[in-house]
PDB file of N, CA and C in Angstrom:
ATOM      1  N   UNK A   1      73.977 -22.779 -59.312  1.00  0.00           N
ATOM      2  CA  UNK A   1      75.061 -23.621 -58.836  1.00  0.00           C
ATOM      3  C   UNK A   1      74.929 -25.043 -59.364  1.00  0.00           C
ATOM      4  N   UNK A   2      73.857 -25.653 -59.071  1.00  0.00           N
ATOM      5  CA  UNK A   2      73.497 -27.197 -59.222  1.00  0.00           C
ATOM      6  C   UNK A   2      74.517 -28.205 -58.556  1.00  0.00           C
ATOM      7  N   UNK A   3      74.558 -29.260 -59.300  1.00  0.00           N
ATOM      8  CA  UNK A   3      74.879 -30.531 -58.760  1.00  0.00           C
ATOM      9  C   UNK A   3      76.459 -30.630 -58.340  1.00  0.00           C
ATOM     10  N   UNK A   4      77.374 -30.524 -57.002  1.00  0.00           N
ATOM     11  CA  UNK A   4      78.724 -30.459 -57.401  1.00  0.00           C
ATOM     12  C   UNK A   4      79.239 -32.238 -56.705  1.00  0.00           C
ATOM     13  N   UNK A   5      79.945 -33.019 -57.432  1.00  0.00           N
ATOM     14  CA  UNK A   5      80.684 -33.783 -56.861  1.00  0.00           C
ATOM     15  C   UNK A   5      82.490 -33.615 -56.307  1.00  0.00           C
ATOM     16  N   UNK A   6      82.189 -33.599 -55.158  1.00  0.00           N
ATOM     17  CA  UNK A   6      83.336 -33.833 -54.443  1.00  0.00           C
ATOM     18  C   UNK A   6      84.422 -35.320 -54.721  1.00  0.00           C
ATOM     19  N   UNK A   7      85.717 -34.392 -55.339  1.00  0.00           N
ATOM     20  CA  UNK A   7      86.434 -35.826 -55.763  1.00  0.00           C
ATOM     21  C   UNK A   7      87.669 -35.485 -55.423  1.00  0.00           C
ATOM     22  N   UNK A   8      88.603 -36.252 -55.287  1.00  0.00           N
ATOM     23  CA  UNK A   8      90.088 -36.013 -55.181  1.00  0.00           C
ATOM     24  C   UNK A   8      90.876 -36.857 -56.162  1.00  0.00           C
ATOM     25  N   UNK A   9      91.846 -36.449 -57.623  1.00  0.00           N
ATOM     26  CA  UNK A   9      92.263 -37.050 -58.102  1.00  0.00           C
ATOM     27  C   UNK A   9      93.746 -37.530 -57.899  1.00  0.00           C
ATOM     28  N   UNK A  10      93.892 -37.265 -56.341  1.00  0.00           N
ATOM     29  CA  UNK A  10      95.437 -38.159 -55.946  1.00  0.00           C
ATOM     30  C   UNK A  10      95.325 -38.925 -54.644  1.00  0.00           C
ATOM     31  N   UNK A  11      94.064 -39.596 -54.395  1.00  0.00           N
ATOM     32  CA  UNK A  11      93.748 -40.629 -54.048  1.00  0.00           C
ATOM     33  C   UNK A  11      93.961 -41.880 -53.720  1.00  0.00           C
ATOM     34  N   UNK A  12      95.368 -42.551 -53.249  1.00  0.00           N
ATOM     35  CA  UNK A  12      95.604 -43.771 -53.186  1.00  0.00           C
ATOM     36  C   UNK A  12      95.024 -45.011 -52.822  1.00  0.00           C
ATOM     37  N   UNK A  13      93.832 -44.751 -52.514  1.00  0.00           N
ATOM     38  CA  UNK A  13      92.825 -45.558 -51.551  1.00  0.00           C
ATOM     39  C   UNK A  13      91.752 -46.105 -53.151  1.00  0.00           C
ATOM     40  N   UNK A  14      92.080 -47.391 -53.409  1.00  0.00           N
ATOM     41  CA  UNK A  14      91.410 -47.682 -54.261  1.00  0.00           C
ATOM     42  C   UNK A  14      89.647 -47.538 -54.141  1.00  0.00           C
ATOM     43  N   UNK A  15      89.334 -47.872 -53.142  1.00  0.00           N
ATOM     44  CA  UNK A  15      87.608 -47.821 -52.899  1.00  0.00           C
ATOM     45  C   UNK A  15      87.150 -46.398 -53.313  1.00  0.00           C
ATOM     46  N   UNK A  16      87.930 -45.572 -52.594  1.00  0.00           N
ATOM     47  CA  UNK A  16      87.310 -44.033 -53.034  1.00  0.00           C
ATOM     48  C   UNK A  16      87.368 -43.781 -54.192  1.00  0.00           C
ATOM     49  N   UNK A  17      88.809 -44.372 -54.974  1.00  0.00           N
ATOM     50  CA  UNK A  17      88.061 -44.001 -56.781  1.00  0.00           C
ATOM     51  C   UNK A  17      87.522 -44.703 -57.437  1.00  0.00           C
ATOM     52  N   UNK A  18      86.914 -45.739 -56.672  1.00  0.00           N
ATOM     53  CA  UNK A  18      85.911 -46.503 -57.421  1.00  0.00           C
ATOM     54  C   UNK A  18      84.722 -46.043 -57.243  1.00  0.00           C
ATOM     55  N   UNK A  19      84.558 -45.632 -56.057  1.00  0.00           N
ATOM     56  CA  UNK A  19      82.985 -44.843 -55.367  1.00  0.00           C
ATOM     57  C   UNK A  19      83.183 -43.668 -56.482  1.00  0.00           C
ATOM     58  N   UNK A  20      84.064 -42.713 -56.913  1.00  0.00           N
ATOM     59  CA  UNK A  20      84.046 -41.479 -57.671  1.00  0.00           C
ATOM     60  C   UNK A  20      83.735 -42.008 -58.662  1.00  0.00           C
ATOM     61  N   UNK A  21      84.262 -43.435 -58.997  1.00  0.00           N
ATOM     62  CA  UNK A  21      83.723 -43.219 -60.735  1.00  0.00           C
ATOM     63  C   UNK A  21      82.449 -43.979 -60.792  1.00  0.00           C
ATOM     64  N   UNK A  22      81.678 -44.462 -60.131  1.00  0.00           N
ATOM     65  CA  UNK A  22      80.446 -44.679 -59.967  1.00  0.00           C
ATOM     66  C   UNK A  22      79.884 -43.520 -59.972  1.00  0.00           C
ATOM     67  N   UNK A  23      79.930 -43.298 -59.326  1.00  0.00           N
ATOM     68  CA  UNK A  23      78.705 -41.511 -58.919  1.00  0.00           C
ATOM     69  C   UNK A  23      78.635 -41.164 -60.355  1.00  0.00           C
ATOM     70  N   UNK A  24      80.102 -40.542 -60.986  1.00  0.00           N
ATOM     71  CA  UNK A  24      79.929 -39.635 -62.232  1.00  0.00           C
ATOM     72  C   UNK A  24      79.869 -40.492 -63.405  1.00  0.00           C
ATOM     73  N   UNK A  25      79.607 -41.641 -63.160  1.00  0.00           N
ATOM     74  CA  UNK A  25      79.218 -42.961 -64.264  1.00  0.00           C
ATOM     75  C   UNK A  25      77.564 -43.056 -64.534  1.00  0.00           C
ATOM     76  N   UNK A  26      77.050 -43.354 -62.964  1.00  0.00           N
ATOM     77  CA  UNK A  26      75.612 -43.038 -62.927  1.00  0.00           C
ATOM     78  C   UNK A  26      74.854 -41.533 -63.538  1.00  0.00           C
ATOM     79  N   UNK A  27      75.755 -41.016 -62.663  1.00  0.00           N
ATOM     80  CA  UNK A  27      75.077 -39.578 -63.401  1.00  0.00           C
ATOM     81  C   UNK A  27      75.046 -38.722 -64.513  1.00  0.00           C
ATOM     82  N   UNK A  28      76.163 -39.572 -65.250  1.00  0.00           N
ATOM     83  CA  UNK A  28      76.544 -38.458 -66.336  1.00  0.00           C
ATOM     84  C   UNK A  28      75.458 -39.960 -67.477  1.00  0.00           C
ATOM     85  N   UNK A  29      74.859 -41.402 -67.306  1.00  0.00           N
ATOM     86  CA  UNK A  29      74.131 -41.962 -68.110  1.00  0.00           C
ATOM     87  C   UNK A  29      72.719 -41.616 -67.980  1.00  0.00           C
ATOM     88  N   UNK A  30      72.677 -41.301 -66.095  1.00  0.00           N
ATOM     89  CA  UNK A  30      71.227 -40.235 -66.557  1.00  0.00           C
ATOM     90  C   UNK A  30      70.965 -38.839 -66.170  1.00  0.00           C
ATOM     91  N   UNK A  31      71.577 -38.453 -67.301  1.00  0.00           N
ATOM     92  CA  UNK A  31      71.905 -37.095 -68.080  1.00  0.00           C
ATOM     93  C   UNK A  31      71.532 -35.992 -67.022  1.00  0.00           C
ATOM     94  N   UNK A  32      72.336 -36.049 -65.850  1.00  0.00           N
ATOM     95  CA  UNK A  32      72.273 -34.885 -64.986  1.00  0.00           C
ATOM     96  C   UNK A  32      73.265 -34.320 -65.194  1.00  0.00           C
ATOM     97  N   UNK A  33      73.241 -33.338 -65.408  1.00  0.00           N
ATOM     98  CA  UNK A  33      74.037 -32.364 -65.013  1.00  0.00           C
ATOM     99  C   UNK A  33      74.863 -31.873 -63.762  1.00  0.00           C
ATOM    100  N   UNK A  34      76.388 -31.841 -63.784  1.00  0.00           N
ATOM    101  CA  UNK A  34      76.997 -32.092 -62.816  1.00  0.00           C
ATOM    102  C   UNK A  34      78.764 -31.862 -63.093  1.00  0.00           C
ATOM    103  N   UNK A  35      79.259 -30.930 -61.669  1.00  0.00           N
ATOM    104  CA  UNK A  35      80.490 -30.529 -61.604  1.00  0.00           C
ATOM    105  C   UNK A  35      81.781 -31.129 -61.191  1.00  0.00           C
ATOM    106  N   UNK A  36      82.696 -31.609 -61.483  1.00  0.00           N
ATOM    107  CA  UNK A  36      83.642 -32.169 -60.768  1.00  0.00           C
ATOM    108  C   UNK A  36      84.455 -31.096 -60.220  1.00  0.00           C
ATOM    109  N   UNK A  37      84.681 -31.237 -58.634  1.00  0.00           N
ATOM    110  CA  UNK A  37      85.971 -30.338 -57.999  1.00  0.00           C
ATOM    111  C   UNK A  37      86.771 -31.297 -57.212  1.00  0.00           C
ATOM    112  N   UNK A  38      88.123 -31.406 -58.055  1.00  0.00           N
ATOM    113  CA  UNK A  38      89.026 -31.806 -57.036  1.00  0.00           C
ATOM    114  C   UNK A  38      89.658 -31.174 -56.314  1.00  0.00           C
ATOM    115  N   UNK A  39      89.400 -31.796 -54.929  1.00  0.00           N
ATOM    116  CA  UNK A  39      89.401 -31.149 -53.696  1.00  0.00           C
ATOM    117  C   UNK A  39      91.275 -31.069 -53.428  1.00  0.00           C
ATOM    118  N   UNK A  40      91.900 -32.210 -54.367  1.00  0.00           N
ATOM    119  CA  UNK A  40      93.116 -32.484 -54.345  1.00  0.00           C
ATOM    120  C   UNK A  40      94.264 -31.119 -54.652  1.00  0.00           C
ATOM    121  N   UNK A  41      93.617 -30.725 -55.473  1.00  0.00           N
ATOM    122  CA  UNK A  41      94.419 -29.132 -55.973  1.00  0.00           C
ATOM    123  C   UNK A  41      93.857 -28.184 -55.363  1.00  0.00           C
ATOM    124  N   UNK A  42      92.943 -27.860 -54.589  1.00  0.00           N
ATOM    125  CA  UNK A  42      92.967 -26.492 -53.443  1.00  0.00           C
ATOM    126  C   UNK A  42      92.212 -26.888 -52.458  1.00  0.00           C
ATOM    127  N   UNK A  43      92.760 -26.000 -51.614  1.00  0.00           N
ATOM    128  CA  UNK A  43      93.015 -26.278 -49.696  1.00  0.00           C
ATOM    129  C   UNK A  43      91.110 -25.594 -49.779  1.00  0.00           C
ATOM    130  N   UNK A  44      91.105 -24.491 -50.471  1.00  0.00           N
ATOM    131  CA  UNK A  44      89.779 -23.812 -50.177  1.00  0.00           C
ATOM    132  C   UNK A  44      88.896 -24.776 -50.302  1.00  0.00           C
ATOM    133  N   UNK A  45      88.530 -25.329 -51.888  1.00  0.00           N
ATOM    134  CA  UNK A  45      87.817 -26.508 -52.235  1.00  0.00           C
ATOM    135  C   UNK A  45      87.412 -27.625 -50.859  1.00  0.00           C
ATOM    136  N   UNK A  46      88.728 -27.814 -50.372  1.00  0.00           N
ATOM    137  CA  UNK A  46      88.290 -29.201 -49.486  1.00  0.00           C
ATOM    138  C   UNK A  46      87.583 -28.267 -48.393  1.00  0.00           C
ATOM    139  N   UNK A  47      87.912 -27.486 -47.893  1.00  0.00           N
ATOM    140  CA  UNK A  47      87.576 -26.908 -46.523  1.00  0.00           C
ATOM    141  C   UNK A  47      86.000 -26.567 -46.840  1.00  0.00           C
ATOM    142  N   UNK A  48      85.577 -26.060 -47.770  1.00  0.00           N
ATOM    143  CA  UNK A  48      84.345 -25.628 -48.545  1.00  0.00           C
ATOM    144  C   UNK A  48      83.362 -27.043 -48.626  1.00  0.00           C
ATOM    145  N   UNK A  49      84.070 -28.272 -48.905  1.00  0.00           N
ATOM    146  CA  UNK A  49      83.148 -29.313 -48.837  1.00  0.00           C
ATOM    147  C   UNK A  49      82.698 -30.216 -47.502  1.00  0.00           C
ATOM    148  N   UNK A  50      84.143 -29.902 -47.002  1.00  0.00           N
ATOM    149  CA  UNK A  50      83.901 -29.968 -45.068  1.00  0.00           C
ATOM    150  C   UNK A  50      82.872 -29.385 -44.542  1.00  0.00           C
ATOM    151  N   UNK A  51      82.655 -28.138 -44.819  1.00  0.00           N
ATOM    152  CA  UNK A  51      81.625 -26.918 -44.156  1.00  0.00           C
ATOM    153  C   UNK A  51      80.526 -27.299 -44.652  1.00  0.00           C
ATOM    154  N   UNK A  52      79.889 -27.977 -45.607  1.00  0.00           N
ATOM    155  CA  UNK A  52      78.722 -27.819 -46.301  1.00  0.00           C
ATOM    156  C   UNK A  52      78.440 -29.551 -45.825  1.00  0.00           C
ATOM    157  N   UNK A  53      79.311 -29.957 -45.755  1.00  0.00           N
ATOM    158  CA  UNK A  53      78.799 -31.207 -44.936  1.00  0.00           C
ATOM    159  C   UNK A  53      78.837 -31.564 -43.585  1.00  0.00           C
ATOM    160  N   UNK A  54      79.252 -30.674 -42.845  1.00  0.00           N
ATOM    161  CA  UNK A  54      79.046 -30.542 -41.667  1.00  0.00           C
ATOM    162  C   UNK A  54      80.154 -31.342 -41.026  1.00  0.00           C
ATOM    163  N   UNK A  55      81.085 -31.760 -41.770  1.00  0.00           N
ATOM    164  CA  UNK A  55      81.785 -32.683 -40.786  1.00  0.00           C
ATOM    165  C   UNK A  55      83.515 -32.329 -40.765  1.00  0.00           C
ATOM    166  N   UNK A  56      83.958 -32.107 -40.751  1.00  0.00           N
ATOM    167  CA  UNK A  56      85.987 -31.845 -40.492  1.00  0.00           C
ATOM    168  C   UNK A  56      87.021 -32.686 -40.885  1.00  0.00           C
ATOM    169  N   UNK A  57      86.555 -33.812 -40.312  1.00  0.00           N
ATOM    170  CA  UNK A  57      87.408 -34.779 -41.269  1.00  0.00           C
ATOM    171  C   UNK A  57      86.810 -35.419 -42.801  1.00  0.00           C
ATOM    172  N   UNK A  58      85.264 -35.423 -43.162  1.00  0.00           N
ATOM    173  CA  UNK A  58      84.652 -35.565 -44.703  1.00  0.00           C
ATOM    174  C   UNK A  58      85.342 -35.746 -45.929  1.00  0.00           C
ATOM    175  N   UNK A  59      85.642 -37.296 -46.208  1.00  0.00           N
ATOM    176  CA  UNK A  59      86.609 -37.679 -47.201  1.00  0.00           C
ATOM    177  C   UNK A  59      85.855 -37.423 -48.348  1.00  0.00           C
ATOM    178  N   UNK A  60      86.173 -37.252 -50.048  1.00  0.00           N
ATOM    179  CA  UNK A  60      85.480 -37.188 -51.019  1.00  0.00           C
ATOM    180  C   UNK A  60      85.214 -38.812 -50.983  1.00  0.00           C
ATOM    181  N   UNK A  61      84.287 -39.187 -51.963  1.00  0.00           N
ATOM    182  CA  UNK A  61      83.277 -38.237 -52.633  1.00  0.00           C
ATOM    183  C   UNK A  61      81.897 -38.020 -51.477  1.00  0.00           C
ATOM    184  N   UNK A  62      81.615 -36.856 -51.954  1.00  0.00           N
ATOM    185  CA  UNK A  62      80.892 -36.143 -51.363  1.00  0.00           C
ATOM    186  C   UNK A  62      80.056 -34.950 -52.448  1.00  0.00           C
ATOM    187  N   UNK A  63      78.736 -35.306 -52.540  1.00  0.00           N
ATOM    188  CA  UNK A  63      77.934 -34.501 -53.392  1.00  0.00           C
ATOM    189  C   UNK A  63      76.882 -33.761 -53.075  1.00  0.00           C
ATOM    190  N   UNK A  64      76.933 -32.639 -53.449  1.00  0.00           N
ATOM    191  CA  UNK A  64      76.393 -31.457 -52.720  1.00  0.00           C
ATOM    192  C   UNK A  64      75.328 -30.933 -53.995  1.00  0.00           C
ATOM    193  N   UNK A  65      74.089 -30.133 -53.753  1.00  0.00           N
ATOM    194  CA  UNK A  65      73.543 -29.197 -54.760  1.00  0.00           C
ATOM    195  C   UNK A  65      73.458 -28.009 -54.359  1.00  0.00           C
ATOM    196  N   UNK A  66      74.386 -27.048 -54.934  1.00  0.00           N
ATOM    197  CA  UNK A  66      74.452 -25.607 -54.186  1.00  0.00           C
ATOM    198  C   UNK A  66      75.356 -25.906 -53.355  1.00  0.00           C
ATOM    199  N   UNK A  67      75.022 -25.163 -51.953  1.00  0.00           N
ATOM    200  CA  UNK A  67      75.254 -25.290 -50.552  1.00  0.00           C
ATOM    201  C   UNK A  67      74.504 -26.423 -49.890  1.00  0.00           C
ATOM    202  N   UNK A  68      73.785 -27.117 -50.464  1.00  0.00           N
ATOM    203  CA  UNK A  68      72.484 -28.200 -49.664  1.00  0.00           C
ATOM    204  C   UNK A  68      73.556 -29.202 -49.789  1.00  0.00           C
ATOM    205  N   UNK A  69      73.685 -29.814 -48.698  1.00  0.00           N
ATOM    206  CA  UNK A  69      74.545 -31.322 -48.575  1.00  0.00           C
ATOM    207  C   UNK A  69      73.741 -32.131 -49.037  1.00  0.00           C
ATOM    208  N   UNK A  70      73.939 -33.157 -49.707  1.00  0.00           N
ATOM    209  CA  UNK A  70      73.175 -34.128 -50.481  1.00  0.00           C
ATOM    210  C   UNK A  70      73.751 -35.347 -50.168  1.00  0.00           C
ATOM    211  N   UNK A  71      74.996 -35.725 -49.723  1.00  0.00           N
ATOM    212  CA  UNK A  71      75.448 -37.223 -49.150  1.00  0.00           C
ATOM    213  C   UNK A  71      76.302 -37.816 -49.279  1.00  0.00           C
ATOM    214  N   UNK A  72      76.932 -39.082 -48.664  1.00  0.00           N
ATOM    215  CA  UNK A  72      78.437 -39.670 -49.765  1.00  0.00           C
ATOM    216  C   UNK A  72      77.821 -40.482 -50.455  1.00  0.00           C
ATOM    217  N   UNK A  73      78.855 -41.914 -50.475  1.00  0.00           N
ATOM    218  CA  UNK A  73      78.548 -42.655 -51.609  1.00  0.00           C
ATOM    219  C   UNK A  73      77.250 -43.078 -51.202  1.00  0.00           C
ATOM    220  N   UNK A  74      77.428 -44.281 -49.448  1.00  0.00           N
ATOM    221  CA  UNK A  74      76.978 -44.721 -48.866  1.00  0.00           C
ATOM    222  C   UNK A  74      75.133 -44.100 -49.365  1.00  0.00           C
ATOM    223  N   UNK A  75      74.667 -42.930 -48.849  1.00  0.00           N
ATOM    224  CA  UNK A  75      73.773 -42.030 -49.569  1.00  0.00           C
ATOM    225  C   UNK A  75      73.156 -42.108 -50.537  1.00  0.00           C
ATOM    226  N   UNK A  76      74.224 -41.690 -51.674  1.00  0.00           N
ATOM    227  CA  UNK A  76      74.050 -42.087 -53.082  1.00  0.00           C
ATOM    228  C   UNK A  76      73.597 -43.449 -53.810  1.00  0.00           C
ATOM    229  N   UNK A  77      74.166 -44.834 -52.911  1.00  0.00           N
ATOM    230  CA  UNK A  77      73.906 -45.633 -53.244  1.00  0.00           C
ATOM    231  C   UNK A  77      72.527 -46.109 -52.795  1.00  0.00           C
ATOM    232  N   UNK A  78      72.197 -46.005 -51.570  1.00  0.00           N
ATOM    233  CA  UNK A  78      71.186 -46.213 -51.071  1.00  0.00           C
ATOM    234  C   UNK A  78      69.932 -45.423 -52.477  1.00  0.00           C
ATOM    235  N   UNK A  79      70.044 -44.614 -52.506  1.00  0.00           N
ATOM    236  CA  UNK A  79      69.019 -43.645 -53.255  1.00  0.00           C
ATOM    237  C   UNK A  79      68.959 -44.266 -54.954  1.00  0.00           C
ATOM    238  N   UNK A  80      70.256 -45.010 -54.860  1.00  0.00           N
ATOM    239  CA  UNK A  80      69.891 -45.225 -56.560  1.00  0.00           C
ATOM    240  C   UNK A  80      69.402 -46.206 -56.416  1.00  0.00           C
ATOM    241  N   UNK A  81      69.547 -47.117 -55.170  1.00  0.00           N
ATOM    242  CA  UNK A  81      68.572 -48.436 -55.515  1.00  0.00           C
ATOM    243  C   UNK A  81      67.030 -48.360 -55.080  1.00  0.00           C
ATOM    244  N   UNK A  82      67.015 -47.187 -54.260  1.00  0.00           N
ATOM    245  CA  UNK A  82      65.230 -47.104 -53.943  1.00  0.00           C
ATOM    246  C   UNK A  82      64.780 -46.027 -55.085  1.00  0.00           C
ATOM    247  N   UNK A  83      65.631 -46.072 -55.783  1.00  0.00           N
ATOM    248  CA  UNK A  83      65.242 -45.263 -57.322  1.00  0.00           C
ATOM    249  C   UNK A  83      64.397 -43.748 -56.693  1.00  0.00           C
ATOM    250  N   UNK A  84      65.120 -43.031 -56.099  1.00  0.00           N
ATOM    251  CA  UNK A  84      65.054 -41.753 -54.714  1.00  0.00           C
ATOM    252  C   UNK A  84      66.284 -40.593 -55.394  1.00  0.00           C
ATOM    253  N   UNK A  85      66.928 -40.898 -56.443  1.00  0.00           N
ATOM    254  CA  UNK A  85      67.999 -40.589 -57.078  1.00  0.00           C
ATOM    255  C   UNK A  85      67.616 -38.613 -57.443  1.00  0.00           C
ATOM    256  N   UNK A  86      66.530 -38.525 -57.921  1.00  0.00           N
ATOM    257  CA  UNK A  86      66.205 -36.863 -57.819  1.00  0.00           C
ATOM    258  C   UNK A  86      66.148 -36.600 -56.604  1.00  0.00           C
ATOM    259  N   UNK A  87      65.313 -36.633 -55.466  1.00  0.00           N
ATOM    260  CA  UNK A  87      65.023 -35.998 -54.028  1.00  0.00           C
ATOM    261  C   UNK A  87      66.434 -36.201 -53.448  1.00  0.00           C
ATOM    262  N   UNK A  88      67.316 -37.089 -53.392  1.00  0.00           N
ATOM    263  CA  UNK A  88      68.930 -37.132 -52.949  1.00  0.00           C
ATOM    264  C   UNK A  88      69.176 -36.257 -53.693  1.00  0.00           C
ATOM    265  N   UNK A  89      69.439 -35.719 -54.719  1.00  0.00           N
ATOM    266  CA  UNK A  89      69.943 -35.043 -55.246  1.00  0.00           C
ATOM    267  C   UNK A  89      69.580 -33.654 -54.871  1.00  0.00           C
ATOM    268  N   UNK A  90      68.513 -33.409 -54.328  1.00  0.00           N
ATOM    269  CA  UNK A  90      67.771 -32.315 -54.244  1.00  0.00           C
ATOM    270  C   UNK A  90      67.159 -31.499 -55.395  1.00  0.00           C
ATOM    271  N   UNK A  91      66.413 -32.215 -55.988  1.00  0.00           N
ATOM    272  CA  UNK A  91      66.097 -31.481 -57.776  1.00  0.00           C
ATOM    273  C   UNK A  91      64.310 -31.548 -57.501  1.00  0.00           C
ATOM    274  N   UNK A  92      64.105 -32.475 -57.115  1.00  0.00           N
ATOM    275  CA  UNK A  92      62.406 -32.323 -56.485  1.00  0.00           C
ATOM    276  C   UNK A  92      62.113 -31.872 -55.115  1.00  0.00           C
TER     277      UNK A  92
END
């Protein structure tokens, strides 16, 4: 499975596509490997990223490895600055 990011590309909320293009900015410069699903074109997709994060209302972005919830941005960011960026991810 590996790394999936949760994104929505009809988004009107400027912060959230700035948080999306961070994530897949960071990650795609250190060369992880990693899926984009917009949650925007199927109902399954979003409901699937709800469930795996445990929460019902769970706005993108939201990044998961497998089925293992891995965090939002908030998460993500935290982890890239304590340089924690593999174990968030769940790869160690």
């Amino acid at each position: 499975m590996g790394i999936t990011v949760y994104v929505s590309t009809v988004s009107s909320n400027m912060e959230i596509k700035k948080h999306q293009q961070r994530i897949t900015m960071i990650l795609s410069s250190k060369k992880f490997e990693f899926e984009e699903v917009d949650i925007a074109s199927s109902e399954d997709d979003k409901k699937r990223m709800r469930e795996i994060c445990g929460d019902e209302k769970a706005l993108p972005p939201q990044i998961t490895n497998g089925d293992q919830y891995c965090g939002d941005f908030a998460k993500f960011e935290e982890a890239v600055e304590e340089e924690t960026l593999e174990e968030f991810l769940k790869l160690k």
